[in-house]
C-alpha atoms as a PDB file:
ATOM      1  CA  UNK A   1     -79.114 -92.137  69.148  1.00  0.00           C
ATOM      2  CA  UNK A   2     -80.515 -91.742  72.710  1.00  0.00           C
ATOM      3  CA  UNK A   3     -78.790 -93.753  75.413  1.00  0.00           C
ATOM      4  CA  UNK A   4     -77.126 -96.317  72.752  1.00  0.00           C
ATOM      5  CA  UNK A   5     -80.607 -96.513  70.929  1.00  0.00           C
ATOM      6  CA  UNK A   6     -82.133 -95.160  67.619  1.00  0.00           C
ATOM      7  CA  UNK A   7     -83.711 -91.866  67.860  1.00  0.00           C
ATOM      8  CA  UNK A   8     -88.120 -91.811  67.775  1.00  0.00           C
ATOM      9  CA  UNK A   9     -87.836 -89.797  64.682  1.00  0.00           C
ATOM     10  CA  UNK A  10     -91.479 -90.574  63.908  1.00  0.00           C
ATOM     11  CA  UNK A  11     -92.236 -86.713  64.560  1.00  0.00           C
ATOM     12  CA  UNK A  12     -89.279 -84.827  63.053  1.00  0.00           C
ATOM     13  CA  UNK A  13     -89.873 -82.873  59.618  1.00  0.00           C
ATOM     14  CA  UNK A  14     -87.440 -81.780  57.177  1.00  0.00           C
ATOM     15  CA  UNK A  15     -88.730 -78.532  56.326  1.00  0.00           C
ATOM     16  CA  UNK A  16     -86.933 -77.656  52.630  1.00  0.00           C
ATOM     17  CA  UNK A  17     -85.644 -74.231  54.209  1.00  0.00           C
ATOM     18  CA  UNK A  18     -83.228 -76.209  55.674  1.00  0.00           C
ATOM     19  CA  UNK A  19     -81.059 -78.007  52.715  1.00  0.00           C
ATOM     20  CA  UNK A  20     -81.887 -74.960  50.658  1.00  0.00           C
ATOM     21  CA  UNK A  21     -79.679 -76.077  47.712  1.00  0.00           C
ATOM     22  CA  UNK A  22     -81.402 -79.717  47.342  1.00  0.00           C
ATOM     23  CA  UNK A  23     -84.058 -80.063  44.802  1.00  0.00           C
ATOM     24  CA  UNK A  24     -87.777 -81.349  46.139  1.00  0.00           C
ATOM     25  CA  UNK A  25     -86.474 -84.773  44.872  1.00  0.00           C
ATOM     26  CA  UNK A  26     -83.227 -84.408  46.720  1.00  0.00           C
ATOM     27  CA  UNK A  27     -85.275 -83.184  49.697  1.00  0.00           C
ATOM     28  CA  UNK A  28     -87.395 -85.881  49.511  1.00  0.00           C
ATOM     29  CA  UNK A  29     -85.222 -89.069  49.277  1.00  0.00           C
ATOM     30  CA  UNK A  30     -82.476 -87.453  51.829  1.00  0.00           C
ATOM     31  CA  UNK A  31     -85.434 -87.013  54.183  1.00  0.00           C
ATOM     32  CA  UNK A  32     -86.401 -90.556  53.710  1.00  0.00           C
ATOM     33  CA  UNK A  33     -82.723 -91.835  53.882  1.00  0.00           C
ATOM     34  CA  UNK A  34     -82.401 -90.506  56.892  1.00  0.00           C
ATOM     35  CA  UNK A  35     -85.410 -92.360  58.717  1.00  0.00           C
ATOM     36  CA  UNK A  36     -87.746 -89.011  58.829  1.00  0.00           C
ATOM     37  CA  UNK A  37     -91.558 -89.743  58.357  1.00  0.00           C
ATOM     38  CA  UNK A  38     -92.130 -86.101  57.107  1.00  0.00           C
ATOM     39  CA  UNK A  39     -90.993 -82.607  55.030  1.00  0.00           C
ATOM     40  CA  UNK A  40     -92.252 -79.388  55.397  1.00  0.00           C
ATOM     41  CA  UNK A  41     -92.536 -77.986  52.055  1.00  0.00           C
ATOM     42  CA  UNK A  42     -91.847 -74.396  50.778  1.00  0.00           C
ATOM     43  CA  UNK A  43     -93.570 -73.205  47.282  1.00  0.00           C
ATOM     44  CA  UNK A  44     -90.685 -72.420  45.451  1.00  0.00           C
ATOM     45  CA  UNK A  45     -89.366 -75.937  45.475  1.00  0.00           C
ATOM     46  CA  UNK A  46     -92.906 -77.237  44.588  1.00  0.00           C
ATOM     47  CA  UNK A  47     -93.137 -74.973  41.931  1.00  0.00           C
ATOM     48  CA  UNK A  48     -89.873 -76.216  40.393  1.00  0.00           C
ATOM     49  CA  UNK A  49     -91.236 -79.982  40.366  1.00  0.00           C
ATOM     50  CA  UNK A  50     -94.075 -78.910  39.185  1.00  0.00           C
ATOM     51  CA  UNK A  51     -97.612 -79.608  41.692  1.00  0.00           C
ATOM     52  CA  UNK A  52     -99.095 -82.757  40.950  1.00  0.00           C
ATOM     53  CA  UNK A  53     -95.204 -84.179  40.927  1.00  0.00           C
ATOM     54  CA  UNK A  54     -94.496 -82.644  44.136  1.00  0.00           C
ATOM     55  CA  UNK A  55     -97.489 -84.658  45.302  1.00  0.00           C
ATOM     56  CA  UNK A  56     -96.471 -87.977  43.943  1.00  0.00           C
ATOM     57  CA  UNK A  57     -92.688 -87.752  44.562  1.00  0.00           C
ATOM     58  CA  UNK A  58     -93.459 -87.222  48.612  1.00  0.00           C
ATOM     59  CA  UNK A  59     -96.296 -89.623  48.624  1.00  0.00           C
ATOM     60  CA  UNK A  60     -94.217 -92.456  46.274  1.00  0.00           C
ATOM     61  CA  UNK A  61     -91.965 -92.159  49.341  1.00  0.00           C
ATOM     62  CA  UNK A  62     -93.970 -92.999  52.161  1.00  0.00           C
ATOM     63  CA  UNK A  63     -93.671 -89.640  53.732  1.00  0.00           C
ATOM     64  CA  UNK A  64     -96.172 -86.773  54.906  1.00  0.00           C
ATOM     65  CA  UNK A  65     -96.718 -83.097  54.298  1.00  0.00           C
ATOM     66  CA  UNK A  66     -96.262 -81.574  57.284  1.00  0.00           C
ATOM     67  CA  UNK A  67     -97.192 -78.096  55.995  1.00  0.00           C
ATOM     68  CA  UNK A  68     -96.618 -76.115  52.936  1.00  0.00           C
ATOM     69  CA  UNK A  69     -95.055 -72.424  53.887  1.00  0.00           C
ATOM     70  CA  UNK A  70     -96.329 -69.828  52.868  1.00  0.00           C
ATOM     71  CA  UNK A  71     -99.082 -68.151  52.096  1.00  0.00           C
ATOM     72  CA  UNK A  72     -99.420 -64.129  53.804  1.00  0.00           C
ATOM     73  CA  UNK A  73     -98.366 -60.812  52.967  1.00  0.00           C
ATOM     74  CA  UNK A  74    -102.016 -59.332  53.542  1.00  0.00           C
ATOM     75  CA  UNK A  75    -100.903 -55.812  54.205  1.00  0.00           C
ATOM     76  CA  UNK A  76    -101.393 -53.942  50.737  1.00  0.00           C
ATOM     77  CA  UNK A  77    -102.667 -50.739  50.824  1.00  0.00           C
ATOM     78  CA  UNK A  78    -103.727 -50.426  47.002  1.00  0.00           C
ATOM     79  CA  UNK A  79    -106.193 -52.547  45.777  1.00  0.00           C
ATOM     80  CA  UNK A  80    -104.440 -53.862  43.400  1.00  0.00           C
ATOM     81  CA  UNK A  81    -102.172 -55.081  45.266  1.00  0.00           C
ATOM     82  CA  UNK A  82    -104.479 -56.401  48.348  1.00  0.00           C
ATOM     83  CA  UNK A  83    -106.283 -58.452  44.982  1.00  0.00           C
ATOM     84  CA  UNK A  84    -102.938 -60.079  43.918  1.00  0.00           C
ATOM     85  CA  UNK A  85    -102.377 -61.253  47.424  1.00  0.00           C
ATOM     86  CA  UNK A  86    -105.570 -62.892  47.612  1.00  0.00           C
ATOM     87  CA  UNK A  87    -105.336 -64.756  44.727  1.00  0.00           C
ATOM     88  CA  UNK A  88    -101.801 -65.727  45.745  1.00  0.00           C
ATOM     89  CA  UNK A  89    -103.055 -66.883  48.817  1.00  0.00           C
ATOM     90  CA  UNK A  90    -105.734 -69.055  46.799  1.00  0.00           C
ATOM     91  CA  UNK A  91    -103.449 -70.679  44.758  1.00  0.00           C
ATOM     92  CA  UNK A  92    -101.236 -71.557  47.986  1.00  0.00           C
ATOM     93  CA  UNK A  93    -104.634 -73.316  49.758  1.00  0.00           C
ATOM     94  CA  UNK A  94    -105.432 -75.278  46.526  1.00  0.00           C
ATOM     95  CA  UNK A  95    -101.555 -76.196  46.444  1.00  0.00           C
ATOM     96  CA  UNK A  96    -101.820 -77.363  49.855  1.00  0.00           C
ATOM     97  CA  UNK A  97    -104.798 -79.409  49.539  1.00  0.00           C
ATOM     98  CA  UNK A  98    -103.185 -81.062  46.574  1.00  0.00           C
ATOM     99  CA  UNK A  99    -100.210 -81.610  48.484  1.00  0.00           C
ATOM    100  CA  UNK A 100    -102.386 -83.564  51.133  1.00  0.00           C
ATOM    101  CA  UNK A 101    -101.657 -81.250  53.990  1.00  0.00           C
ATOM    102  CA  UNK A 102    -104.322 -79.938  55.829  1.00  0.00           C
ATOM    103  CA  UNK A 103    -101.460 -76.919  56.952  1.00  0.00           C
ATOM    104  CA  UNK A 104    -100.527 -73.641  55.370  1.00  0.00           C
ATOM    105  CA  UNK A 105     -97.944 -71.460  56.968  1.00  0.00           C
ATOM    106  CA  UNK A 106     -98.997 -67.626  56.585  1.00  0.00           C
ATOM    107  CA  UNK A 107     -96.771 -65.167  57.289  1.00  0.00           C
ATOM    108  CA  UNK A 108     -99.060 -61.668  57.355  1.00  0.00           C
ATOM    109  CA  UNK A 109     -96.599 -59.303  55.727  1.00  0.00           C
ATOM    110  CA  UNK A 110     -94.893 -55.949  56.791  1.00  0.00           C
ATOM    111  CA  UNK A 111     -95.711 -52.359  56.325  1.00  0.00           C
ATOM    112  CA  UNK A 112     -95.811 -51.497  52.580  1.00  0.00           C
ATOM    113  CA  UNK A 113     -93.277 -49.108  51.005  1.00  0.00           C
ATOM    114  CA  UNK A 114     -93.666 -45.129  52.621  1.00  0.00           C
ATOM    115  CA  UNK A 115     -96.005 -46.712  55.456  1.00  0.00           C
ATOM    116  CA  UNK A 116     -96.122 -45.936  59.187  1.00  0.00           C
ATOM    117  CA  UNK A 117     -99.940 -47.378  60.259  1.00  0.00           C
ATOM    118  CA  UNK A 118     -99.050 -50.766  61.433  1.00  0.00           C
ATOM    119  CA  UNK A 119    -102.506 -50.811  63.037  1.00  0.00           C
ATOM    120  CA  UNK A 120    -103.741 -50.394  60.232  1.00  0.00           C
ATOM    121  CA  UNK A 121    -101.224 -52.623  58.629  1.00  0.00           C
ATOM    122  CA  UNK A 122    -102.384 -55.212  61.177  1.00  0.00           C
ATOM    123  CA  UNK A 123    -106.370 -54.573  60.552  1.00  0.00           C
ATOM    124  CA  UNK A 124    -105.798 -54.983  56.930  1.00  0.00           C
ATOM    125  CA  UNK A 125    -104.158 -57.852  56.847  1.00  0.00           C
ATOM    126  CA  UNK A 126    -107.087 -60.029  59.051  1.00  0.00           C
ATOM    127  CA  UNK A 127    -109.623 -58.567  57.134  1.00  0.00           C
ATOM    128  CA  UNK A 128    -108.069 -60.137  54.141  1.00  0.00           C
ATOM    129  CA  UNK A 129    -107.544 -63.392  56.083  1.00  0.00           C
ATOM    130  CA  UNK A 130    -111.087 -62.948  56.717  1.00  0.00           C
ATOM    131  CA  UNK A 131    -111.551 -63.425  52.752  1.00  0.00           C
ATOM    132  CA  UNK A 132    -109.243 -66.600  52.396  1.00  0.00           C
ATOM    133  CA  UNK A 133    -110.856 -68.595  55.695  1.00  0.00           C
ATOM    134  CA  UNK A 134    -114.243 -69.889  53.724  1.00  0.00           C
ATOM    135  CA  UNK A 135    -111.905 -70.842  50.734  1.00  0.00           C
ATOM    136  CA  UNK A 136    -109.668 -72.219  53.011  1.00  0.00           C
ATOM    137  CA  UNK A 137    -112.387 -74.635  54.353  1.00  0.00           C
ATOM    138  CA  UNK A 138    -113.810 -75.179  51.678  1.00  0.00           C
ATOM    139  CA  UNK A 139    -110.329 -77.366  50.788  1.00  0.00           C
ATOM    140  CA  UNK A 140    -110.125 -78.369  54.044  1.00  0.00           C
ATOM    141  CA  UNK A 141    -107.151 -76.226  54.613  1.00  0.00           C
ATOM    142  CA  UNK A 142    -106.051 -74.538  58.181  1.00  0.00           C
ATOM    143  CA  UNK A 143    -104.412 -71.512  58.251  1.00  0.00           C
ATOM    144  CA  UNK A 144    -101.344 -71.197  60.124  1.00  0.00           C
ATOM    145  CA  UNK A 145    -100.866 -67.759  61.608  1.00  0.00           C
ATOM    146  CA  UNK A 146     -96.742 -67.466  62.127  1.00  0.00           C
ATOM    147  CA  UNK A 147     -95.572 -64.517  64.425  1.00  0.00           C
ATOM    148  CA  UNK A 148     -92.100 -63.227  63.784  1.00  0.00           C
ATOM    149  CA  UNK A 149     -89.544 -61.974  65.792  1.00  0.00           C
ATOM    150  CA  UNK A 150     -90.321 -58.274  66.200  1.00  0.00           C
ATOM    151  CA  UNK A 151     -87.078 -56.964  63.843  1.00  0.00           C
ATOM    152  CA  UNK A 152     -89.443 -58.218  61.200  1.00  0.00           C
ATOM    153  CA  UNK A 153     -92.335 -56.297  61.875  1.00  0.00           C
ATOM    154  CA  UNK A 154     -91.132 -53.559  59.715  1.00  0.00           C
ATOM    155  CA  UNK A 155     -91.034 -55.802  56.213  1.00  0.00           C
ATOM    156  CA  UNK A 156     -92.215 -59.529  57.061  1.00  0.00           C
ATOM    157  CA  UNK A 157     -94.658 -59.966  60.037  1.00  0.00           C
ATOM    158  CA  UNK A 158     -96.985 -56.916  61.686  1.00  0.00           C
ATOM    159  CA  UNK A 159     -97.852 -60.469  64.116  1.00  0.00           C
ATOM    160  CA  UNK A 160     -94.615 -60.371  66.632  1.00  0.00           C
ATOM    161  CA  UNK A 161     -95.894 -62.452  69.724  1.00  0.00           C
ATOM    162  CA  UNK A 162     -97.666 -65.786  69.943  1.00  0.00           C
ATOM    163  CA  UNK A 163    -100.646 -63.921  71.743  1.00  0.00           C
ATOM    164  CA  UNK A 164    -101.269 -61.091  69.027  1.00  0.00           C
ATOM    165  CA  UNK A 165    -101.941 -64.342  66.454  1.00  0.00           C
ATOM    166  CA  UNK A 166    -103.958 -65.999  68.591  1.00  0.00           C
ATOM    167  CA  UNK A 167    -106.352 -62.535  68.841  1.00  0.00           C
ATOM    168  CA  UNK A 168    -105.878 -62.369  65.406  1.00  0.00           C
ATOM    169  CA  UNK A 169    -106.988 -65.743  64.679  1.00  0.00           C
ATOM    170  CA  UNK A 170    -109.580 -66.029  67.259  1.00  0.00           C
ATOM    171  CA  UNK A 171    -112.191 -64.362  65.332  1.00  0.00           C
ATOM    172  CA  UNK A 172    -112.498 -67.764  63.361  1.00  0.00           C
ATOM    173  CA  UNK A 173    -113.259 -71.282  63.887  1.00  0.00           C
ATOM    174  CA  UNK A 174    -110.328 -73.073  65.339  1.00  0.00           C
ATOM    175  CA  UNK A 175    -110.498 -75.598  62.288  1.00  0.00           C
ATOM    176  CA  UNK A 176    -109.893 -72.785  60.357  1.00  0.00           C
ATOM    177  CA  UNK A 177    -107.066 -70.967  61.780  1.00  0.00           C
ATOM    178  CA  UNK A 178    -104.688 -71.629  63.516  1.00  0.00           C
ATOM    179  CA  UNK A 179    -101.175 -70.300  65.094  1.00  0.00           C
ATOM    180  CA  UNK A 180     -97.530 -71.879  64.715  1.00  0.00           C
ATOM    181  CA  UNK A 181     -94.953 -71.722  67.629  1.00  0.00           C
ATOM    182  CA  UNK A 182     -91.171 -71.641  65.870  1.00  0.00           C
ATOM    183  CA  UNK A 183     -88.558 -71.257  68.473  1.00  0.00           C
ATOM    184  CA  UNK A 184     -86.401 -68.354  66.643  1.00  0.00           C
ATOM    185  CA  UNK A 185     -89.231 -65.982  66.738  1.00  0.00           C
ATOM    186  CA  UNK A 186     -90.850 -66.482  70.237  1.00  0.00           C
ATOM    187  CA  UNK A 187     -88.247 -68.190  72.487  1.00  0.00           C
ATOM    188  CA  UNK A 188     -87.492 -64.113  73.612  1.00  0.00           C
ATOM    189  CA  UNK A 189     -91.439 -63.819  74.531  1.00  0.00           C
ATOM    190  CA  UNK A 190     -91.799 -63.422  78.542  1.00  0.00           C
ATOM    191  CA  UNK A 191     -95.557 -64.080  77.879  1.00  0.00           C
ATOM    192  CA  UNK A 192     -95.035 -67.557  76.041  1.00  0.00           C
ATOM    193  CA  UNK A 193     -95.849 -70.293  78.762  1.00  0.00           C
ATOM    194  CA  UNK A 194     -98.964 -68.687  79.055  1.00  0.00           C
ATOM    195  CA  UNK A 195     -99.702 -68.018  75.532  1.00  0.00           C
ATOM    196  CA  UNK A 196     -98.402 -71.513  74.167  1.00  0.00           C
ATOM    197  CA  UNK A 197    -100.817 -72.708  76.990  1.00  0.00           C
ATOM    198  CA  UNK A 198    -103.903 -70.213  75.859  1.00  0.00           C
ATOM    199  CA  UNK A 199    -103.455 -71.581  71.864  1.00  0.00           C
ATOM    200  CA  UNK A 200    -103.780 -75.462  73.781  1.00  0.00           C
ATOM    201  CA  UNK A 201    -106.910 -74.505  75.434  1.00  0.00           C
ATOM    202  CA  UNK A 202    -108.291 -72.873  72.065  1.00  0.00           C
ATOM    203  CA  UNK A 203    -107.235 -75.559  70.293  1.00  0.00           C
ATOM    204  CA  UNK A 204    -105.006 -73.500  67.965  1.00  0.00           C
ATOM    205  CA  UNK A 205    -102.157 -74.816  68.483  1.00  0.00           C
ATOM    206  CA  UNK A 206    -101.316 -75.996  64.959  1.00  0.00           C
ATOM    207  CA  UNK A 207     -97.412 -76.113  64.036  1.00  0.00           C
ATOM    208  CA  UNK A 208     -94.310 -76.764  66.123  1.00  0.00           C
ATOM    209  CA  UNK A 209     -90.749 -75.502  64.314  1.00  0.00           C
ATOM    210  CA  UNK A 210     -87.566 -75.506  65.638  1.00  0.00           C
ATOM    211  CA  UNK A 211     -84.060 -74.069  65.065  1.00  0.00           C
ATOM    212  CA  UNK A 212     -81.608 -72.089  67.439  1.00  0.00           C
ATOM    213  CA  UNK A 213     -81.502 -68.231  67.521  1.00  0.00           C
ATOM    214  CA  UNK A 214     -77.636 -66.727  66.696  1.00  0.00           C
ATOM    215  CA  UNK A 215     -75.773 -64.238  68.405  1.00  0.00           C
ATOM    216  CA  UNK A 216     -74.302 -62.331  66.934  1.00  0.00           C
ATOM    217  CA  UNK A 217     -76.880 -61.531  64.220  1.00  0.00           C
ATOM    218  CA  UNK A 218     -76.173 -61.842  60.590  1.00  0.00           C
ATOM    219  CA  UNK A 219     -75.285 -58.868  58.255  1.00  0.00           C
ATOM    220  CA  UNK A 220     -78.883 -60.403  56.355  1.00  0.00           C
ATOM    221  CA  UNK A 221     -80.995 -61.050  60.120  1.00  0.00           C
ATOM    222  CA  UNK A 222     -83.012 -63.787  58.041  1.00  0.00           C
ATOM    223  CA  UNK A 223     -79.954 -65.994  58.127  1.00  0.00           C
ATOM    224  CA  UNK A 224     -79.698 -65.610  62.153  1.00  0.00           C
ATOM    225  CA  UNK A 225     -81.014 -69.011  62.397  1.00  0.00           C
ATOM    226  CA  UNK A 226     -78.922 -72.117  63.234  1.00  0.00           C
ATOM    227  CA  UNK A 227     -79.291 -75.765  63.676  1.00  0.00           C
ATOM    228  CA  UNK A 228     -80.638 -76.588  67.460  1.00  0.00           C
ATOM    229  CA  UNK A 229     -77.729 -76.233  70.416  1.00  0.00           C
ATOM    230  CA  UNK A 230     -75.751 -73.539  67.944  1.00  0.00           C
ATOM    231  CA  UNK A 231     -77.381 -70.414  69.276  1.00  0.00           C
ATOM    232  CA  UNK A 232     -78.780 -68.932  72.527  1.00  0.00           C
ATOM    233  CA  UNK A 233     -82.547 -70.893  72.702  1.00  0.00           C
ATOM    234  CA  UNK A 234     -83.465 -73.445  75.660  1.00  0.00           C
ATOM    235  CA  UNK A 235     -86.053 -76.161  73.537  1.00  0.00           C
ATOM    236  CA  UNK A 236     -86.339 -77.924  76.968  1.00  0.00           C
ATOM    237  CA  UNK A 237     -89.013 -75.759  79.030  1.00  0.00           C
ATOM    238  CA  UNK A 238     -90.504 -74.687  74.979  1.00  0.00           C
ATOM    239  CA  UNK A 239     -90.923 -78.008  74.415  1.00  0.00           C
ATOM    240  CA  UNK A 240     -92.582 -78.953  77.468  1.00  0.00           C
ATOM    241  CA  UNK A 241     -95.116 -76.405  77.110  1.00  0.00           C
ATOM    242  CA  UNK A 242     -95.923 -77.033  73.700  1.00  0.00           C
ATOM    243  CA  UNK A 243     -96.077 -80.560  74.794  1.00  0.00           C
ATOM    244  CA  UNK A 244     -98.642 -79.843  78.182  1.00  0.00           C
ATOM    245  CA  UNK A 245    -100.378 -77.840  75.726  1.00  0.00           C
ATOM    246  CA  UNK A 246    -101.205 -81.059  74.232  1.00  0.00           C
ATOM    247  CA  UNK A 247     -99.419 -80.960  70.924  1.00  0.00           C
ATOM    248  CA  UNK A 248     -98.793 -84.004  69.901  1.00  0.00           C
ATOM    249  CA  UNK A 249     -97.911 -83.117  65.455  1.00  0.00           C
ATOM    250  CA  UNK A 250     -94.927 -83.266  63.743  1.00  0.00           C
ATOM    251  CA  UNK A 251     -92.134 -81.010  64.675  1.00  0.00           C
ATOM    252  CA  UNK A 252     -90.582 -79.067  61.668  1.00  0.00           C
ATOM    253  CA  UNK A 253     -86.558 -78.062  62.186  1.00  0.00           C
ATOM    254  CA  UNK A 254     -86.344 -75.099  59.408  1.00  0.00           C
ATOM    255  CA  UNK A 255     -83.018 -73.610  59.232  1.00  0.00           C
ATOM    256  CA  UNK A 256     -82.439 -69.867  57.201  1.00  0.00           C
ATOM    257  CA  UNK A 257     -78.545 -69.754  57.202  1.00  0.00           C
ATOM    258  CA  UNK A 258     -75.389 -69.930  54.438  1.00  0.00           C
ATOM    259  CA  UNK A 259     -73.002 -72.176  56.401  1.00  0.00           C
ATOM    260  CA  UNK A 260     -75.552 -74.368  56.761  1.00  0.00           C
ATOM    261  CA  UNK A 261     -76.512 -74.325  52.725  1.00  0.00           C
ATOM    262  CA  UNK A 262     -73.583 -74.775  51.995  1.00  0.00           C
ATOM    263  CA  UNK A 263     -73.106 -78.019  53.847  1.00  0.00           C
ATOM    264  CA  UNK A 264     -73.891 -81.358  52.679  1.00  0.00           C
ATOM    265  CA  UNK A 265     -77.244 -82.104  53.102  1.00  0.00           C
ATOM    266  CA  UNK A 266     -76.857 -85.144  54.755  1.00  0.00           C
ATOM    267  CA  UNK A 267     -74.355 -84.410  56.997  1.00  0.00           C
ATOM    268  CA  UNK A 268     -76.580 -81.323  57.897  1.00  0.00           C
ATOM    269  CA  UNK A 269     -79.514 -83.956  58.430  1.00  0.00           C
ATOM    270  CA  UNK A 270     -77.670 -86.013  60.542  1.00  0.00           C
ATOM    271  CA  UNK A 271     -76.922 -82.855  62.807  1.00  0.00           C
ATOM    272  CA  UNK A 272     -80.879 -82.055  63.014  1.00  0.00           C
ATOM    273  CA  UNK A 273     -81.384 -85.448  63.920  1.00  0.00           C
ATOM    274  CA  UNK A 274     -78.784 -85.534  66.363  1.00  0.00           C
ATOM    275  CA  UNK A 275     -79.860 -82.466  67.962  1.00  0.00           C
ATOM    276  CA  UNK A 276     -83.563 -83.165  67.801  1.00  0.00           C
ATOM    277  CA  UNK A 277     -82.742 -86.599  69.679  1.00  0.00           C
ATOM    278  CA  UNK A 278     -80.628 -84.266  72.223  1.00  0.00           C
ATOM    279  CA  UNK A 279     -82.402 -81.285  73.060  1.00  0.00           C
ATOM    280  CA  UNK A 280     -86.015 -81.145  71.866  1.00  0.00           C
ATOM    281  CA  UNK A 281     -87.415 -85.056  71.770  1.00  0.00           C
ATOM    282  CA  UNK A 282     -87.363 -85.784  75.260  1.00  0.00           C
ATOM    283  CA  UNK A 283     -89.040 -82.857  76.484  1.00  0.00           C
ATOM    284  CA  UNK A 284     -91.943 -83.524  73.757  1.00  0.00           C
END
């Protein structure tokens, strides 16, 4: 409710993250119970209802794909290992498309195993994008480039800051690739006005998430994240540049944490909602 009145929900996502222990069904329907127009969907949970399912059981409910997460780890050394990744990462477009998003999350991967070249972690990893962009459009997919907080650059993300995607994506059409802005990993970033501004111009700016940033940090630091007004993140001047950057897509809230699993999942949508209504919706 805002001011005694419903909520605009008609942006807000449920990405599946977030009510970790609901099925894609259960995802689904709680989404749609709870007046949201669209999920964000992660492969595992697609992969459980099997694809063309997944397809049916979001589009049987009147809901959208905001974005499937995630394609990535690019980084392998070996080539045997950089092969598997590709066709990984080809499956994941081809899922996409058949999901009926035109969005793919991709999260570029860490350093591999005994490695210390994150440049040339880094280089490796877009010239495999490089590979997966004509494939890409040839489905009519956009890849998302998602930069992490930096104490994942070690095992999840050699991308840390908004503006190292954007170089990295900037070697490609902006149809083709594009960058996501999630609130955990940049809100830190003393650059971010001006790059969530610079992916606007470019027209890169492709994805939205939110959820709060924890202090302290978790024994397992992929479970620092918590439900919007429950950590240390201001979504008012974030959203507001996202917003003058002239984003107007749907904002996924994607929540890595165990209290939060463990909750109902509708009483934990009814807190995103809440929150969403609170602290990020009218700065949007």
């Amino acid at each position: 409710m805002v001011d005694g009145r419903p909520a605009d929900l008609a942006r807000l996502s449920l990405n599946t993250a977030t009510t970790k222990r609901w099925t894609l069904e259960q995802a689904v329907e709680g989404a749609a119970r709870a007046g949201l127009p669209a999920v964000g969907l992660w492969r595992d949970r697609v992969e459980e209802a099997g694809l063309e399912r997944a397809a049916r059981l979001v589009r049987d409910a009147g809901l959208r794909v905001s974005s499937l997460c995630r394609g990535g780890f690019l980084t392998a050394a070996d080539p045997a290992g950089r092969s598997a990744a590709l066709d990984d990462n080809r499956r994941a477009v081809e899922e996409a498309a058949t999901l009926g998003t035109r969005d793919l999350v991709m999260v570029l991967g860490g350093l591999p195993e005994g490695d210390r070249d994150l440049l040339g972690a880094r280089a490796r990893a877009a010239d495999a994008l490089a590979e997966l962009v004509p494939h890409a459009h040839e489905h009519g997919v956009r890849l998302l480039l998602e930069p992490l907080h930096p104490m994942y650059c070690a095992d999840r993300a050699v991308l840390s800051t908004l503006d190292q995607a954007l170089d990295v994506a900037g070697a490609h059409p902006a149809q083709d690739v594009a960058v996501v802005v999630d609130t955990f990993h940049v809100w830190w970033d003393p650059e971010l006005e001006a790059a969530v501004a610079r992916a606007g111009a470019e027209g890169r700016l492709g994805s939205y998430q939110v959820c709060d940033f924890l202090v302290p940090i978790a024994e397992d630091p992929l479970l620092s994240r918590g439900i919007m007004g429950d950590g240390v993140v201001d979504f008012a001047p974030v959203s507001r540049w996202v917003a003058a950057a002239g984003y107007g897509g749907d904002v996924e809230v994607e929540v890595f944490n165990a209290e939060v699993w463990a909750s109902d999942g509708h009483e934990v949508l009814a807190r995103v909602v809440e929150r969403y209504a609170e602290l990020v919706l009218p700065h949007l």
